[in-house]
PDB file of N, CA and C in Angstrom:
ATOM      1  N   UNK A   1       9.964 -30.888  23.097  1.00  0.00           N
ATOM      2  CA  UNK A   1       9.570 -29.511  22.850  1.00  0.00           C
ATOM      3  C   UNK A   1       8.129 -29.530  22.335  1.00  0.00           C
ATOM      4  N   UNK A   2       7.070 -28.623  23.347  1.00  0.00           N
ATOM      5  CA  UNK A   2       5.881 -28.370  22.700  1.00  0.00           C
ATOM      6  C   UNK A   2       5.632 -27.543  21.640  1.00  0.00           C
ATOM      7  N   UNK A   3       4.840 -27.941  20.820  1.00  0.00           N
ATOM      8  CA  UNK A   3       4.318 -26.951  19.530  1.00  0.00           C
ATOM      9  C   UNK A   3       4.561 -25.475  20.183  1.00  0.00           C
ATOM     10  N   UNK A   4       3.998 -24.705  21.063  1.00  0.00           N
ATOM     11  CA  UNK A   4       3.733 -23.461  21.570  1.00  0.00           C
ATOM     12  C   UNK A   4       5.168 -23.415  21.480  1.00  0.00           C
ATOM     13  N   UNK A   5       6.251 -24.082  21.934  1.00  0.00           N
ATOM     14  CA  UNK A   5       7.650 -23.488  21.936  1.00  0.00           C
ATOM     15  C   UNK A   5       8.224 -23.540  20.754  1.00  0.00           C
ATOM     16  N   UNK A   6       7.642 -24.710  19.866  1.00  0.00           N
ATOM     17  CA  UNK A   6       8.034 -24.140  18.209  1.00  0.00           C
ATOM     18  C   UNK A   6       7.633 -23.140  17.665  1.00  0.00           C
ATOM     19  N   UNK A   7       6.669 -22.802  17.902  1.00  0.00           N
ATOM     20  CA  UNK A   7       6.141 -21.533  17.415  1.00  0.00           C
ATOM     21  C   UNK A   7       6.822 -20.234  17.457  1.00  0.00           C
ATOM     22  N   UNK A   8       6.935 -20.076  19.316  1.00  0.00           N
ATOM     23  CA  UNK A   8       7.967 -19.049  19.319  1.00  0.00           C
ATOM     24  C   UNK A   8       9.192 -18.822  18.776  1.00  0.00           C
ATOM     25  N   UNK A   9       9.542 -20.182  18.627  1.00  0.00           N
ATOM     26  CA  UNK A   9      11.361 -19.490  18.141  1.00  0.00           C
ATOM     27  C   UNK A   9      10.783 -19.465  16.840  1.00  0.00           C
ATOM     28  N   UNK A  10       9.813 -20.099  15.958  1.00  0.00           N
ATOM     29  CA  UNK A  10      10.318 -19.731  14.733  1.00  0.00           C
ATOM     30  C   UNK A  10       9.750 -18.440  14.366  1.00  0.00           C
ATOM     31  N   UNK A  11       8.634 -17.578  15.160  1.00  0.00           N
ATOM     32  CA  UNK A  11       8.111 -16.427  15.308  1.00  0.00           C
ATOM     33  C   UNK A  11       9.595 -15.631  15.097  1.00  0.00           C
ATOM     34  N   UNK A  12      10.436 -15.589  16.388  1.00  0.00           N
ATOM     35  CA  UNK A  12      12.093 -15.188  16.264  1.00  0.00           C
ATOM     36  C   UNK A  12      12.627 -15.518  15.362  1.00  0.00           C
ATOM     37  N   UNK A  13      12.383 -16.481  14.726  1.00  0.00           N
ATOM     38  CA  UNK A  13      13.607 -16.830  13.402  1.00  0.00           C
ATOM     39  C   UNK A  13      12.857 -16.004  12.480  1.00  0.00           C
ATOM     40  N   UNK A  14      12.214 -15.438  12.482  1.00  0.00           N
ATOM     41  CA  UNK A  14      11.363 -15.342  10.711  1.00  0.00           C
ATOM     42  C   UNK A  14      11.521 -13.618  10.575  1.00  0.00           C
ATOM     43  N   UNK A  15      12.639 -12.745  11.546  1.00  0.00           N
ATOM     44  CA  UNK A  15      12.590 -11.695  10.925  1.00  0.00           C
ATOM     45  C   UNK A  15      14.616 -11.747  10.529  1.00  0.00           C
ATOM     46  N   UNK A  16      15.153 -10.992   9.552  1.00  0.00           N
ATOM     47  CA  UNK A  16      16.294 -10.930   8.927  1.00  0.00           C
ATOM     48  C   UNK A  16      17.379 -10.131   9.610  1.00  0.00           C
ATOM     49  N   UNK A  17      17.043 -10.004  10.617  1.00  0.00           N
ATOM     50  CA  UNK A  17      17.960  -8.852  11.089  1.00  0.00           C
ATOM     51  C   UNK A  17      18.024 -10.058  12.762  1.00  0.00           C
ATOM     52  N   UNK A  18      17.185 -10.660  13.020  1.00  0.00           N
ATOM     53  CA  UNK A  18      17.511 -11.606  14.016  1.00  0.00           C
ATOM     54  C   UNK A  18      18.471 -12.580  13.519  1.00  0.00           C
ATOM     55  N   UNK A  19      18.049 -13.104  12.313  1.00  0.00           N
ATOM     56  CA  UNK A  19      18.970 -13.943  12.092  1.00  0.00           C
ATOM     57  C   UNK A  19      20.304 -13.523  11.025  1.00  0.00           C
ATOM     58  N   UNK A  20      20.653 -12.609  11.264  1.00  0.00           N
ATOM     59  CA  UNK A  20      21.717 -11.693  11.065  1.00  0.00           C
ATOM     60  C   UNK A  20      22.381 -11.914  12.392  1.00  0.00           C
ATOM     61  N   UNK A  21      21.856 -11.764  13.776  1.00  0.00           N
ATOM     62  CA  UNK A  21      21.925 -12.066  15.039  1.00  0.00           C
ATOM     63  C   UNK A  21      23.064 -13.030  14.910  1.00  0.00           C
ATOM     64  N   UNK A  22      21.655 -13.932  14.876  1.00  0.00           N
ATOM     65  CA  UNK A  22      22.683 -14.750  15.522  1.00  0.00           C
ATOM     66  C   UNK A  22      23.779 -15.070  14.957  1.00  0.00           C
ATOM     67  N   UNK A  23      23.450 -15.412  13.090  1.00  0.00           N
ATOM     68  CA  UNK A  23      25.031 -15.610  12.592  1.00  0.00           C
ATOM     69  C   UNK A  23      25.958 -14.568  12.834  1.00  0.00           C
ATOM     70  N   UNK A  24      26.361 -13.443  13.325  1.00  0.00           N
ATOM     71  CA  UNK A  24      27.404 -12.650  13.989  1.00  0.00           C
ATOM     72  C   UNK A  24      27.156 -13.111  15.213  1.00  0.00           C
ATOM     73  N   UNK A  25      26.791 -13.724  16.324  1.00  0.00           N
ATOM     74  CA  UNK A  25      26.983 -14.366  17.480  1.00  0.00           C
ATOM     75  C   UNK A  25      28.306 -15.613  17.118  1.00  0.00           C
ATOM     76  N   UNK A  26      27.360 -16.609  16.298  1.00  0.00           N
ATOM     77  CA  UNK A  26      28.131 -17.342  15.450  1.00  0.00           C
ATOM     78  C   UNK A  26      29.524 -17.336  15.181  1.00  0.00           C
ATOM     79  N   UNK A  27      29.730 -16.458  14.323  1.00  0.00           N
ATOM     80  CA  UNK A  27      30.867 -15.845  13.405  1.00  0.00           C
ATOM     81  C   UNK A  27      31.533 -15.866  14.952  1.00  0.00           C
ATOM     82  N   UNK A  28      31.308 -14.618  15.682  1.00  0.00           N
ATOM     83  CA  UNK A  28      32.227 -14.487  17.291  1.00  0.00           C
ATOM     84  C   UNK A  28      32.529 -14.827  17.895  1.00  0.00           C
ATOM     85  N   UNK A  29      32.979 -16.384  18.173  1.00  0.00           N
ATOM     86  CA  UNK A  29      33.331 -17.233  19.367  1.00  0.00           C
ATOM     87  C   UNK A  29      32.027 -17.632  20.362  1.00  0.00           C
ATOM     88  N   UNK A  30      30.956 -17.181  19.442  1.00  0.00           N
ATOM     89  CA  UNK A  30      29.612 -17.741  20.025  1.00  0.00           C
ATOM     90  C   UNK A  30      29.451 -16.647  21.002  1.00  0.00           C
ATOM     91  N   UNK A  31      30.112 -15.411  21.171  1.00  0.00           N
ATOM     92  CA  UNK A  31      29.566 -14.759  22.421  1.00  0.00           C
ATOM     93  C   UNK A  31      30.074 -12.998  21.653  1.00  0.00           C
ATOM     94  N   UNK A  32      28.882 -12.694  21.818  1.00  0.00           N
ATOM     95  CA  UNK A  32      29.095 -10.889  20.966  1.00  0.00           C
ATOM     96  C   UNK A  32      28.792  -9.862  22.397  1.00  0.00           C
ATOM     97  N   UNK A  33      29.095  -8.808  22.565  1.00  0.00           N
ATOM     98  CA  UNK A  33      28.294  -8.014  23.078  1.00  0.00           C
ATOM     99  C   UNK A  33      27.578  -7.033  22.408  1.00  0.00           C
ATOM    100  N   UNK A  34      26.758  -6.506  22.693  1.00  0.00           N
ATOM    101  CA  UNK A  34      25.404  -5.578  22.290  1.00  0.00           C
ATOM    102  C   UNK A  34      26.162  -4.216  21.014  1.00  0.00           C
ATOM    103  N   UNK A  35      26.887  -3.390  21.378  1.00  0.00           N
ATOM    104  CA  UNK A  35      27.233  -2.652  20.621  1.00  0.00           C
ATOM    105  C   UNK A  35      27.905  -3.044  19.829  1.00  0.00           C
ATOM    106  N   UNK A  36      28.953  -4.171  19.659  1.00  0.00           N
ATOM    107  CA  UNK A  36      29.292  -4.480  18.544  1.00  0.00           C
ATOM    108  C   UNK A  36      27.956  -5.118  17.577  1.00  0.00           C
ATOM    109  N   UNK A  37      27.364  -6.095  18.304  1.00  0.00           N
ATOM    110  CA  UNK A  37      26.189  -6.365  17.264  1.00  0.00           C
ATOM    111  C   UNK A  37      25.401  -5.178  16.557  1.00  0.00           C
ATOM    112  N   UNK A  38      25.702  -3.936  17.136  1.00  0.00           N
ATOM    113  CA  UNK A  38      24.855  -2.500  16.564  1.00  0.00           C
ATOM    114  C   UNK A  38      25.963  -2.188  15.798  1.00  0.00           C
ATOM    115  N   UNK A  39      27.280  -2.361  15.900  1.00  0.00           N
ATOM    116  CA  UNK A  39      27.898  -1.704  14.714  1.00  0.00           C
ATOM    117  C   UNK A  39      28.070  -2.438  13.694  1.00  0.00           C
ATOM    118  N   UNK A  40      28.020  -3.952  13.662  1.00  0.00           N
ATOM    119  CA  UNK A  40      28.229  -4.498  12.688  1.00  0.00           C
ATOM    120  C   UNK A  40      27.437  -5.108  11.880  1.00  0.00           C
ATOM    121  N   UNK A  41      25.669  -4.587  12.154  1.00  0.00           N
ATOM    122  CA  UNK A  41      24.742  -4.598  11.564  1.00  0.00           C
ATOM    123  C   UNK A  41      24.160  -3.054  11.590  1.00  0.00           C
ATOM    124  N   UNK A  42      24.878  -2.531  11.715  1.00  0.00           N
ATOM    125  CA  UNK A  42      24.294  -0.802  11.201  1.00  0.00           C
ATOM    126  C   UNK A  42      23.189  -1.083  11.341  1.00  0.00           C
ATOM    127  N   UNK A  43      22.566  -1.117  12.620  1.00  0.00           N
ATOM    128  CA  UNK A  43      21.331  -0.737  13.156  1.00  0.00           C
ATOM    129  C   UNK A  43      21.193  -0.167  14.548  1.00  0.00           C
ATOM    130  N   UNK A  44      20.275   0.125  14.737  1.00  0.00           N
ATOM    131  CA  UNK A  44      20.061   1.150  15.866  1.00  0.00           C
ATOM    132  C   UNK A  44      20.210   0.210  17.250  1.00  0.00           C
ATOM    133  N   UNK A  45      20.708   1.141  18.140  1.00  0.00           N
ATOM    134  CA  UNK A  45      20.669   0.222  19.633  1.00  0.00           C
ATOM    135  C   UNK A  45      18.930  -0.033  20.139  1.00  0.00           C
ATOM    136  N   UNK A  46      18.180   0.857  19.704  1.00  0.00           N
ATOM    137  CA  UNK A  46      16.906   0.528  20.561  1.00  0.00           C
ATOM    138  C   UNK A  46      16.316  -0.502  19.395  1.00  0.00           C
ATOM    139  N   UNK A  47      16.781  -1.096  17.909  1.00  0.00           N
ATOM    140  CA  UNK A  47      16.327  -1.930  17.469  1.00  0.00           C
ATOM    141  C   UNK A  47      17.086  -3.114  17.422  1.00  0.00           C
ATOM    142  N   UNK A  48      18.525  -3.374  17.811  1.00  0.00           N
ATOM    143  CA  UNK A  48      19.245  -4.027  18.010  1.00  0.00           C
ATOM    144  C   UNK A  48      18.517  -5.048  19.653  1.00  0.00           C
ATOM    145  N   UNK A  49      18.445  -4.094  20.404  1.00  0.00           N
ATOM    146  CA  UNK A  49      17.757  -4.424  21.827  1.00  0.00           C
ATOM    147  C   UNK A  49      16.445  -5.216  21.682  1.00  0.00           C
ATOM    148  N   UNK A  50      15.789  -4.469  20.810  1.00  0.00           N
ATOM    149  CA  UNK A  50      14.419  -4.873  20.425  1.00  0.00           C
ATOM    150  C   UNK A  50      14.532  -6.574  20.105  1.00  0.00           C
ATOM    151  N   UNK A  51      15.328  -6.664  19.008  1.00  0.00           N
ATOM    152  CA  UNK A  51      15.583  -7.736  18.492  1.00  0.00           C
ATOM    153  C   UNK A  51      16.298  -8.804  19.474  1.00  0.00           C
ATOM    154  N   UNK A  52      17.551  -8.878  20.281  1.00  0.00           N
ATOM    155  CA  UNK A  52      17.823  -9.574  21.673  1.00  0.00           C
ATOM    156  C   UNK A  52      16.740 -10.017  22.354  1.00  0.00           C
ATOM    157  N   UNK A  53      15.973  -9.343  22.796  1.00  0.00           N
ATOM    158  CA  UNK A  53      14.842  -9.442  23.536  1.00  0.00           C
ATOM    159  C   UNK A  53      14.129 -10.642  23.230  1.00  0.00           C
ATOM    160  N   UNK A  54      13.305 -10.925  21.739  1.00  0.00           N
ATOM    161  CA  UNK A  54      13.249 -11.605  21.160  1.00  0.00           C
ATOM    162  C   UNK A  54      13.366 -12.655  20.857  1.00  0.00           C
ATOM    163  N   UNK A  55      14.531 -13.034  20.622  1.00  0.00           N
ATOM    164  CA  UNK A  55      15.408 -13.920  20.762  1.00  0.00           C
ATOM    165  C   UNK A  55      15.810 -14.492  22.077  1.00  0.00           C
ATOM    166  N   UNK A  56      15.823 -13.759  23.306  1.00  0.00           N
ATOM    167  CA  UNK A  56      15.824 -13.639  24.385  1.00  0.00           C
ATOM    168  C   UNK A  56      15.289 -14.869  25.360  1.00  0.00           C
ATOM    169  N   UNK A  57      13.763 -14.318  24.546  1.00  0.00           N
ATOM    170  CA  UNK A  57      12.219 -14.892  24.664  1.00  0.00           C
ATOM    171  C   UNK A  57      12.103 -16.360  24.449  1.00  0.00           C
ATOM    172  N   UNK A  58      12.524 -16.434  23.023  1.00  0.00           N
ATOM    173  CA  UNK A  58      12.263 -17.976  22.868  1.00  0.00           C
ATOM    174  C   UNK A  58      13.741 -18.431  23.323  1.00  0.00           C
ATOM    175  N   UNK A  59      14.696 -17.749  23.881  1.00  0.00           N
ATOM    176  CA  UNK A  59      15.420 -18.738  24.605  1.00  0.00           C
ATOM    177  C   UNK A  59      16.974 -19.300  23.582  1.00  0.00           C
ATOM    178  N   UNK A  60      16.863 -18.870  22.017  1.00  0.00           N
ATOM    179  CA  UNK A  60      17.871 -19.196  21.237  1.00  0.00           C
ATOM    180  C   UNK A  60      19.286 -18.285  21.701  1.00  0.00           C
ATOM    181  N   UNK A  61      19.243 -17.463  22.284  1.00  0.00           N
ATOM    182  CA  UNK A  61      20.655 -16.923  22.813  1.00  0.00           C
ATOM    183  C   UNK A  61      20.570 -16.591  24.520  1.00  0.00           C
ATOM    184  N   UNK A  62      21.597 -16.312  25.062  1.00  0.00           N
ATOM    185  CA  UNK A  62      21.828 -16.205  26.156  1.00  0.00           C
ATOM    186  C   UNK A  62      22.438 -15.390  26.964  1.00  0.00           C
ATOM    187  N   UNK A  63      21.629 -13.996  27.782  1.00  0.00           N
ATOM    188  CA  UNK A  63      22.804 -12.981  28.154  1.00  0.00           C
ATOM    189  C   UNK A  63      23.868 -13.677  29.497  1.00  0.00           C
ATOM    190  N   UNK A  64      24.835 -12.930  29.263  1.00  0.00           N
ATOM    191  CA  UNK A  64      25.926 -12.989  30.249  1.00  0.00           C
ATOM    192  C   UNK A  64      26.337 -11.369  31.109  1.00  0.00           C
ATOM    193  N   UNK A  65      25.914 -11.281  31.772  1.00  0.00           N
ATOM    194  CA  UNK A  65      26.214  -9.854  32.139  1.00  0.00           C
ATOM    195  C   UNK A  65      27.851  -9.753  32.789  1.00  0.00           C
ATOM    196  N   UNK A  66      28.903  -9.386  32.219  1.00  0.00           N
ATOM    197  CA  UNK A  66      29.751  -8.906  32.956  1.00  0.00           C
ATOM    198  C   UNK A  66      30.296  -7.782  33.022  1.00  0.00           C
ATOM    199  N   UNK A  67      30.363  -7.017  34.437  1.00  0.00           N
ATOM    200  CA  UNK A  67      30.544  -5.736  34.515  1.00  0.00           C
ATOM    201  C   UNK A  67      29.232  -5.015  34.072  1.00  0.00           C
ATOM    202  N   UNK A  68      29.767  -3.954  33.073  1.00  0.00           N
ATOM    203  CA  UNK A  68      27.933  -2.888  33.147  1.00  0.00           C
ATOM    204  C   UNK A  68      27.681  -3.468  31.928  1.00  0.00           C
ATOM    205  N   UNK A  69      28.201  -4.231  31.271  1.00  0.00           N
ATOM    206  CA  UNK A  69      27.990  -5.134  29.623  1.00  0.00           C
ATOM    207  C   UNK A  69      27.148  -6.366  29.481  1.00  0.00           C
ATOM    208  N   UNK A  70      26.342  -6.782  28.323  1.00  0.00           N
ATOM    209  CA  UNK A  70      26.294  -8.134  28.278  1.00  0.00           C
ATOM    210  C   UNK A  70      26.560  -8.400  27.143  1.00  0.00           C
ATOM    211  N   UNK A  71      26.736  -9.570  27.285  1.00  0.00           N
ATOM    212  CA  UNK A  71      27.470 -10.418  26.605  1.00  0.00           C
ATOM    213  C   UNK A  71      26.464 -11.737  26.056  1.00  0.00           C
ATOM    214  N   UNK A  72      26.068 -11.531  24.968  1.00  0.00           N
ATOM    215  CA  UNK A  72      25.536 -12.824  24.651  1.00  0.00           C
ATOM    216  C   UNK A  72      25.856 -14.293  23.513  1.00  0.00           C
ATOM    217  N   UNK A  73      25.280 -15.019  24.048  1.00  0.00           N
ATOM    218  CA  UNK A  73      25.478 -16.546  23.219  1.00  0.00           C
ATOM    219  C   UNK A  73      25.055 -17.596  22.654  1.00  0.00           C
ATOM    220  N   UNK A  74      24.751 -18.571  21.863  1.00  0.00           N
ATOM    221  CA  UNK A  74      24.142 -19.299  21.469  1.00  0.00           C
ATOM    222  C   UNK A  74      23.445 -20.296  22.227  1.00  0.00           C
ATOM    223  N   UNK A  75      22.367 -20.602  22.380  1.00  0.00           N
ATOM    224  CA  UNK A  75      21.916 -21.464  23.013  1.00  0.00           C
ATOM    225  C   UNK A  75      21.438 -23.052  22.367  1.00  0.00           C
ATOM    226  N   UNK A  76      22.556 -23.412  22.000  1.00  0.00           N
ATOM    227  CA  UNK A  76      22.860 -24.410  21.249  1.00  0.00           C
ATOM    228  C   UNK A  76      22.112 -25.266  21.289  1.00  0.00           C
ATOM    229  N   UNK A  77      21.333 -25.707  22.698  1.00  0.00           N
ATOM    230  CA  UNK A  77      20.662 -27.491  23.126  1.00  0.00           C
ATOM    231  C   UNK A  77      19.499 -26.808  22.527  1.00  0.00           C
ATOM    232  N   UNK A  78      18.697 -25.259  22.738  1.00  0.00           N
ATOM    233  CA  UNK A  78      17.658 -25.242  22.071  1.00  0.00           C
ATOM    234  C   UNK A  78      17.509 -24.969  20.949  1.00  0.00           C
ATOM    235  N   UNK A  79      18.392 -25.157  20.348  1.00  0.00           N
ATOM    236  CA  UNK A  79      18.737 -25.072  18.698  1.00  0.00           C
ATOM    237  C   UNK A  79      18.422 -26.365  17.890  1.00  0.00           C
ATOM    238  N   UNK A  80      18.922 -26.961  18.825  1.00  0.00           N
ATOM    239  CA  UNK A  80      19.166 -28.465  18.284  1.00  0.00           C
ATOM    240  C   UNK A  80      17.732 -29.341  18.469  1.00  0.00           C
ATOM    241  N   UNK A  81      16.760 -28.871  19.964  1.00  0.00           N
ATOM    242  CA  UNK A  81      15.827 -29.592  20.226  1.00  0.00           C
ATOM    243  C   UNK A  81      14.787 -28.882  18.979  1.00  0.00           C
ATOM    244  N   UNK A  82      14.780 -27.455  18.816  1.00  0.00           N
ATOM    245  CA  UNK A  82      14.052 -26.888  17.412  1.00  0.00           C
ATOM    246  C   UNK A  82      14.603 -27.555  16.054  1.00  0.00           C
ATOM    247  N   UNK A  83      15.089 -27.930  15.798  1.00  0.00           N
ATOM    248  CA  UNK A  83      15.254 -28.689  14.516  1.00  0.00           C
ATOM    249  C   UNK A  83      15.205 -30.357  15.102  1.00  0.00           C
ATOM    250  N   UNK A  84      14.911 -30.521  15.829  1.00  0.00           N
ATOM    251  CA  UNK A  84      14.642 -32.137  16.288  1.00  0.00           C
ATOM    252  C   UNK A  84      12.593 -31.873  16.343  1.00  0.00           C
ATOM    253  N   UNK A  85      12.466 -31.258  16.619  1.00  0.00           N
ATOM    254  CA  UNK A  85      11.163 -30.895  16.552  1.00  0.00           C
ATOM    255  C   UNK A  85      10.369 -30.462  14.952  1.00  0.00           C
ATOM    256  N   UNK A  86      10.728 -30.049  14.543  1.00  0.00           N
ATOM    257  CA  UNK A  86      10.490 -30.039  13.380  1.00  0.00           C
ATOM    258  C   UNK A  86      10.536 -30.832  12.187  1.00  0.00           C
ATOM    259  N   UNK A  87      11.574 -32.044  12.430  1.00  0.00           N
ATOM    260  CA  UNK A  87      12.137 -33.262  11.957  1.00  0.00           C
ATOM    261  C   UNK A  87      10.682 -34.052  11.986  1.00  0.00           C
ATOM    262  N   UNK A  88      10.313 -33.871  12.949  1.00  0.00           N
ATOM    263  CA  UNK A  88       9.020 -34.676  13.878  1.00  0.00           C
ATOM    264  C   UNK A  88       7.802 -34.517  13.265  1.00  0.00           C
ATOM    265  N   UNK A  89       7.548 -33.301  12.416  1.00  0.00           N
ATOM    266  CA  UNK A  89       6.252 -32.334  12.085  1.00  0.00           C
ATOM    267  C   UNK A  89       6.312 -33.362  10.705  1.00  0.00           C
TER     268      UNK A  89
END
């Protein structure tokens, strides 16, 4: 993993409501969909979205679209290569 890709996720890690994220991804069998993540962080869908996106970006979760829903999940190997990278620093 290049620096530029550490950067990004930890850009994504460093606001509280992402990593609210993911630990309710977590908590869920590793796979939430979108409105429950809005109800169970009492936040808004267009900031809930905002935040996915995000996260999206650097690649730490993963949508699943089934049906008109998605469904997202942990993206575990780049979890693991970001704290193997940082080990390194």
């Amino acid at each position: 993993m290049n620096l530029k890709q550490v950067e990004k996720i930890s850009k994504a890690l460093s606001d509280v409501n992402r990593l609210k994220i993911l630990q309710a991804i977590q908590c869920c069998d590793d796979k939430l969909e979108c409105s429950t993540i809005t109800a169970s962080l009492n936040l808004s869908q267009p900031s809930v979205s905002h935040h996915i996106k995000k996260l999206v970006d650097a690649e730490l979760i993963e949508p699943q679209k089934e049906g008109r829903f998605y469904f997202y999940s942990l993206n575990k190997s780049v979890m693991e290569n970001y704290l193997r990278a940082l080990k390194k620093l």
